[in-house]
Protein backbone atom coordinates (compact mmCIF):
# COMPACT_ATOMS: atom_id res chain seq x y z
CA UNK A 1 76.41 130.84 74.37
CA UNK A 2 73.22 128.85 73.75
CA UNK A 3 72.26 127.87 77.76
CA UNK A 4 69.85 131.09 78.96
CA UNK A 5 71.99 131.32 82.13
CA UNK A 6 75.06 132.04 79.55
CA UNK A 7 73.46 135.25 78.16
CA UNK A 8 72.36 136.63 81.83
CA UNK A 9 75.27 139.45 83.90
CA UNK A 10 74.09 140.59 87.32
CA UNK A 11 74.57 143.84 87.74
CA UNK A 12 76.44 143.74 91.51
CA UNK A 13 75.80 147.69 92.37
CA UNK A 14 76.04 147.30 95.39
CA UNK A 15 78.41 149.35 98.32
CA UNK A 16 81.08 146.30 99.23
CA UNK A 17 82.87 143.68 98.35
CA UNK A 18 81.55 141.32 101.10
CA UNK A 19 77.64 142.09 99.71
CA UNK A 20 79.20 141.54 95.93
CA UNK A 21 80.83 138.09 96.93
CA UNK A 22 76.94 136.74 98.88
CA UNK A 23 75.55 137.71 96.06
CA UNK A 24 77.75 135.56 93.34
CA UNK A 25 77.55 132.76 96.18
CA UNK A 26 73.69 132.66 96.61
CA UNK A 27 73.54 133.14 92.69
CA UNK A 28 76.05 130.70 91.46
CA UNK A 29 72.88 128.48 90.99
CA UNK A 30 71.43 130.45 88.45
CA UNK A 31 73.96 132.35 86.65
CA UNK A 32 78.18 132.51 86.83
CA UNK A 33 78.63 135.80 85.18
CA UNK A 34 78.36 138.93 86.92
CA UNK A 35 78.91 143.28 86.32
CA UNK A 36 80.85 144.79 88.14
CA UNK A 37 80.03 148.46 87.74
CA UNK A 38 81.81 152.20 88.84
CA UNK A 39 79.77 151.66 92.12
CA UNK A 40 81.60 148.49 93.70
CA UNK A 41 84.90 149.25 91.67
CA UNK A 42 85.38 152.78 93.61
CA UNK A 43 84.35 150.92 97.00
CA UNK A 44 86.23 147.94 96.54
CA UNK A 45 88.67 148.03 94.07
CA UNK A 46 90.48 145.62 91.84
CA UNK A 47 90.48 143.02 94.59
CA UNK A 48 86.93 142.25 94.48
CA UNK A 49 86.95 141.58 90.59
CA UNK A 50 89.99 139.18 91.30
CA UNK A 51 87.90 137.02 93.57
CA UNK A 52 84.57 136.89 91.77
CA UNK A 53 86.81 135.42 88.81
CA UNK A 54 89.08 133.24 91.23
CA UNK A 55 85.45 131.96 92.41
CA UNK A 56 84.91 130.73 88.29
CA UNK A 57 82.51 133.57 87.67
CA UNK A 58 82.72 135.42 84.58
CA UNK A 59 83.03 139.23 84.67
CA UNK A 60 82.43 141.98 82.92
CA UNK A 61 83.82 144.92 84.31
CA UNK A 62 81.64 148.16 83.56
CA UNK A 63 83.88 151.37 83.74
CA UNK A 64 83.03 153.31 80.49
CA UNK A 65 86.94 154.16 79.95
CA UNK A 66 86.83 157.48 78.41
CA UNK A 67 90.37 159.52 78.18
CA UNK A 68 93.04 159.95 75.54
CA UNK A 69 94.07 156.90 74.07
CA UNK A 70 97.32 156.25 75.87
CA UNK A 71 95.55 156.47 79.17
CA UNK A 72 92.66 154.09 77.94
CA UNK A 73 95.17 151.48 76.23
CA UNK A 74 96.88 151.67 79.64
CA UNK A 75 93.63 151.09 81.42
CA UNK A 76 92.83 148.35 78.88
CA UNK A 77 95.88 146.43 79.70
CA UNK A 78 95.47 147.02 83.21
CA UNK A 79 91.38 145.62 82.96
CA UNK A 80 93.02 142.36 80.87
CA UNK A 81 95.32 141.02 83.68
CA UNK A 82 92.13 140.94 85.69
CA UNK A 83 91.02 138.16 83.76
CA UNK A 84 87.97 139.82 83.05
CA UNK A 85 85.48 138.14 80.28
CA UNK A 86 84.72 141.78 78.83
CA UNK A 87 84.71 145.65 79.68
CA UNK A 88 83.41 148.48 77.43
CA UNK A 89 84.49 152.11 76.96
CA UNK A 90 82.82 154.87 74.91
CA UNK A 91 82.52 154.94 71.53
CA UNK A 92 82.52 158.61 71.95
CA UNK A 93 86.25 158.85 72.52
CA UNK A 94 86.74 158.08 68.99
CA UNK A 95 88.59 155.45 66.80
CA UNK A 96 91.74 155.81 67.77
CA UNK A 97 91.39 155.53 71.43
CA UNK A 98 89.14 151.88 70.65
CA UNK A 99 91.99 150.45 68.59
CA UNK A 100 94.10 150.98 70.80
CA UNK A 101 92.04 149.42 73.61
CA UNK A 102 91.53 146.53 71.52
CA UNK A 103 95.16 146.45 70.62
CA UNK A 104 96.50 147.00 74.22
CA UNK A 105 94.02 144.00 75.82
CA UNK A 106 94.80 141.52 73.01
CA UNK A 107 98.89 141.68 73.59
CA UNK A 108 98.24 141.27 77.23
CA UNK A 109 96.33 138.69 76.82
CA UNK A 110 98.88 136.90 74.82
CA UNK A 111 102.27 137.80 77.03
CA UNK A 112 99.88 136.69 80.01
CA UNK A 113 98.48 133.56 78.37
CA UNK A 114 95.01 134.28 79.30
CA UNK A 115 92.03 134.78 77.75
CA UNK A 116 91.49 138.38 75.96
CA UNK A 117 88.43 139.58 76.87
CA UNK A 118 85.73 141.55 74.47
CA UNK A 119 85.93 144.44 74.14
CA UNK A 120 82.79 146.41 73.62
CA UNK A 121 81.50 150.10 73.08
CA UNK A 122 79.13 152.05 74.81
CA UNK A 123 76.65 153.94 72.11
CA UNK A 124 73.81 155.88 74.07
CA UNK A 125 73.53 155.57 77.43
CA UNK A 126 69.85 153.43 78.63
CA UNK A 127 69.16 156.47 80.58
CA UNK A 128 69.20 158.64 78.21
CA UNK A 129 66.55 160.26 76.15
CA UNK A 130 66.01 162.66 72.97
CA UNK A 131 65.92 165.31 75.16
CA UNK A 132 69.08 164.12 76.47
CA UNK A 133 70.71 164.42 73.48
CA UNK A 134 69.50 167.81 72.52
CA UNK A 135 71.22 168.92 75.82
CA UNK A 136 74.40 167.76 74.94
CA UNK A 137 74.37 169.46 71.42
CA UNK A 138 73.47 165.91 69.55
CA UNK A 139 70.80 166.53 66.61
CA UNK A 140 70.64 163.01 65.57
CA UNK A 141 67.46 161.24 66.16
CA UNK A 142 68.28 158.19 69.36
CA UNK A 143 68.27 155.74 66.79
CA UNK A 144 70.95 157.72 63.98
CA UNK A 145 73.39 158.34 67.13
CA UNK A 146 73.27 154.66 68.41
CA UNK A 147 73.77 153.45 64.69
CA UNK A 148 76.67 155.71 63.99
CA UNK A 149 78.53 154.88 67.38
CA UNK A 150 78.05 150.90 66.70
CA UNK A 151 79.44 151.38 62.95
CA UNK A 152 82.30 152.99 64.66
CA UNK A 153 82.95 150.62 67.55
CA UNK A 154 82.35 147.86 64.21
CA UNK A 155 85.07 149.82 61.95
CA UNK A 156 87.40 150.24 65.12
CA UNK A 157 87.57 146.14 65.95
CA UNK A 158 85.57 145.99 69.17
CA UNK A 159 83.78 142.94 69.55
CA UNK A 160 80.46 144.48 69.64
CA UNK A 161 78.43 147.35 71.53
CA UNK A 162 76.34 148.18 74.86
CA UNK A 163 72.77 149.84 73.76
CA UNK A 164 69.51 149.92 74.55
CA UNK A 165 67.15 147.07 73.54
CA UNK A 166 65.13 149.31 71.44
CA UNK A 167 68.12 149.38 69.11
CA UNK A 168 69.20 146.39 69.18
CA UNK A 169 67.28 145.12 65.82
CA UNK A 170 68.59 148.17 64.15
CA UNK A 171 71.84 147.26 64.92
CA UNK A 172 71.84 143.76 64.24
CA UNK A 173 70.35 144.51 60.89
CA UNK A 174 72.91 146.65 59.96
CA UNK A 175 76.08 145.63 60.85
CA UNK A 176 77.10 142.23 59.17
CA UNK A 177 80.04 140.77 61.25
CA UNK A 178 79.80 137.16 62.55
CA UNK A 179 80.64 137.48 66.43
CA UNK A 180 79.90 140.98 66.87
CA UNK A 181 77.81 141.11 70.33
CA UNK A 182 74.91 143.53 71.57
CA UNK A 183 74.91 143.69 75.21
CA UNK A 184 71.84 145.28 76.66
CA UNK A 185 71.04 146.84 79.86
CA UNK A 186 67.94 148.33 80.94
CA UNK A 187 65.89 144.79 80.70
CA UNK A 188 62.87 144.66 83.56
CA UNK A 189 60.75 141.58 83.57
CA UNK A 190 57.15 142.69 82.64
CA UNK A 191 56.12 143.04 86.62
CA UNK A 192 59.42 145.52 87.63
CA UNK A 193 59.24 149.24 87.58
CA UNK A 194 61.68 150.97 85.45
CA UNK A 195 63.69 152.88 88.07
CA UNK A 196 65.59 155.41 86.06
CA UNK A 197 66.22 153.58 83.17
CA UNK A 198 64.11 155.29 79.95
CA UNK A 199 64.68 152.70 77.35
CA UNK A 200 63.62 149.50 78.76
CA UNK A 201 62.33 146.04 77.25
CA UNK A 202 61.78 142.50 78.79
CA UNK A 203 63.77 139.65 78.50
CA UNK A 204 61.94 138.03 75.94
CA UNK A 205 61.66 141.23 73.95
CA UNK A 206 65.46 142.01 74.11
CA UNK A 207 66.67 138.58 72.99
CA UNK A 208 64.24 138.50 70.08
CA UNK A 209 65.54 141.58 68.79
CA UNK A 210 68.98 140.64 68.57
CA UNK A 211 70.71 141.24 71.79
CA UNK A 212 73.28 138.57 73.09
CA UNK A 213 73.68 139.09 76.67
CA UNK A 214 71.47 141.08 78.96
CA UNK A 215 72.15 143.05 82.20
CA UNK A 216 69.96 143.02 85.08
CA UNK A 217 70.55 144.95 88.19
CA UNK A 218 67.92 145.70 90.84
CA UNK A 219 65.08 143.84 90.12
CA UNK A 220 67.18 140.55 90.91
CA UNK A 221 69.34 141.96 93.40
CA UNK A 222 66.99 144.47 95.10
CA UNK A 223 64.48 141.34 94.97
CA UNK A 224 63.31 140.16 98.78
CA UNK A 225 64.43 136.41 96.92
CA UNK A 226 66.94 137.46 94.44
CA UNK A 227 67.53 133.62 93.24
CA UNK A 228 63.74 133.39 92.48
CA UNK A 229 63.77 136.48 90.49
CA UNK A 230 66.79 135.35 88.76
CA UNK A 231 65.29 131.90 88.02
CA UNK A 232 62.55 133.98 86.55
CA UNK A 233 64.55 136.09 84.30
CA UNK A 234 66.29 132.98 83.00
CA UNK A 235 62.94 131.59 82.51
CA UNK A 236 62.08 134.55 80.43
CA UNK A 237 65.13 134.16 78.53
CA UNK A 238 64.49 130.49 77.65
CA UNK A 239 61.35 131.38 76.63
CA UNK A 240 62.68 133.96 73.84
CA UNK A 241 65.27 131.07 72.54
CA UNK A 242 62.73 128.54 72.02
């Protein structure tokens, strides 16, 4: 996981699967792992993750599963025979329902003889604020709710957690466990607007705090040259490793 274009996803929100599959051709160059979010999953289903991985692309298939945990170790299993290099699901559904994810995708994995894939927790979402969280009955502070979800996801065996890059130090301080990974959304290179995302940092600033791989939607793929503003973010990213 040491080559910048290894710690890069593409966010592919985009409305089909023919404008998902240009964009992992006219990217290949620059990066071979892509997100394939609610957005393209309800348009195009199943069969548009299958050929983004049958093209060699890695994928990491962004569906939040959220549900009892029968339905989300069914789900799991399901999302493992995709050959999918990770999905998430919310921490927020509680212990139980991640064990069993984790559980469910690693026995596929090993009846199907493929890979399993990680299997990682959404804490707080990047659009979300304190405010936020006071409307949904939370008291914590941002930075006490993120914590306590990633000590769950930790203590439940995923393989690490989706935050916010503002969190991502405080995370990585706190929970000791070789492999466990911090994916980050919500990463604009310094000259991008926000859009709606509230807890934002650059490339540079994400990876030096601690986060492993970063997500980057719109200002690559909204870009009038999305390979040059991938190139860039990759630049960015060598930068931070040194």
């Amino acid at each position: 996981m040491s080559e910048a274009k290894d710690r890069l996803f593409v966010a592919l929100d985009v409305d089909t699967a023919e404008q998902a599959l240009e964009l992992v051709s006219a990217l290949s160059e620059c990066t071979q792992r892509f997100k394939v979010g609610s957005r393209l999953f309800t348009a195009a289903g199943p069969a548009v993750v299958r050929k983004i991985v049958a093209s060699g692309a890695d994928v990491f298939l962004d569906l939040k599963f959220h549900d009892i945990p029968n339905t989300v170790a069914a789900a799991a299993a399901a999302a493992t025979r995709l050959g999918l290099f990770m999905f998430n699901l919310h921490v927020s559904g509680g212990r139980e329902m991640m064990s069993r994810a984790v559980e469910s995708a690693s026995q596929v994995a090993a009846k199907e003889g493929v890979r399993p894939p990680l299997v990682i927790g959404v804490t707080v979402l990047t659009s979300t604020d304190e405010n936020t969280l006071r409307e949904i009955g939370i008291a914590a502070s941002m930075e006490e709710q993120v914590l306590s979800l990633a000590s769950m996801s930790a203590a439940a065996g995923l393989d690490g957690v989706v935050a916010s890059p503002r969190e991502a130090r405080l995370i990585r301080t706190a929970i000791d466990r070789p492999g466990f990974v911090i994916v980050t959304p919500g990463i604009r290179p310094a000259e991008a607007s926000n859009d709606d995302q509230k807890r934002v940092m650059t490339p540079v600033e994400a990876i030096s705090a601690g986060a492993d791989y970063l997500v980057v939607g719109r200002p690559i793929t909204a870009a009038q040259d999305p390979i040059s503003a991938c190139r860039k973010v990759i630049t960015e990213i060598k930068g931070a490793l040194g």
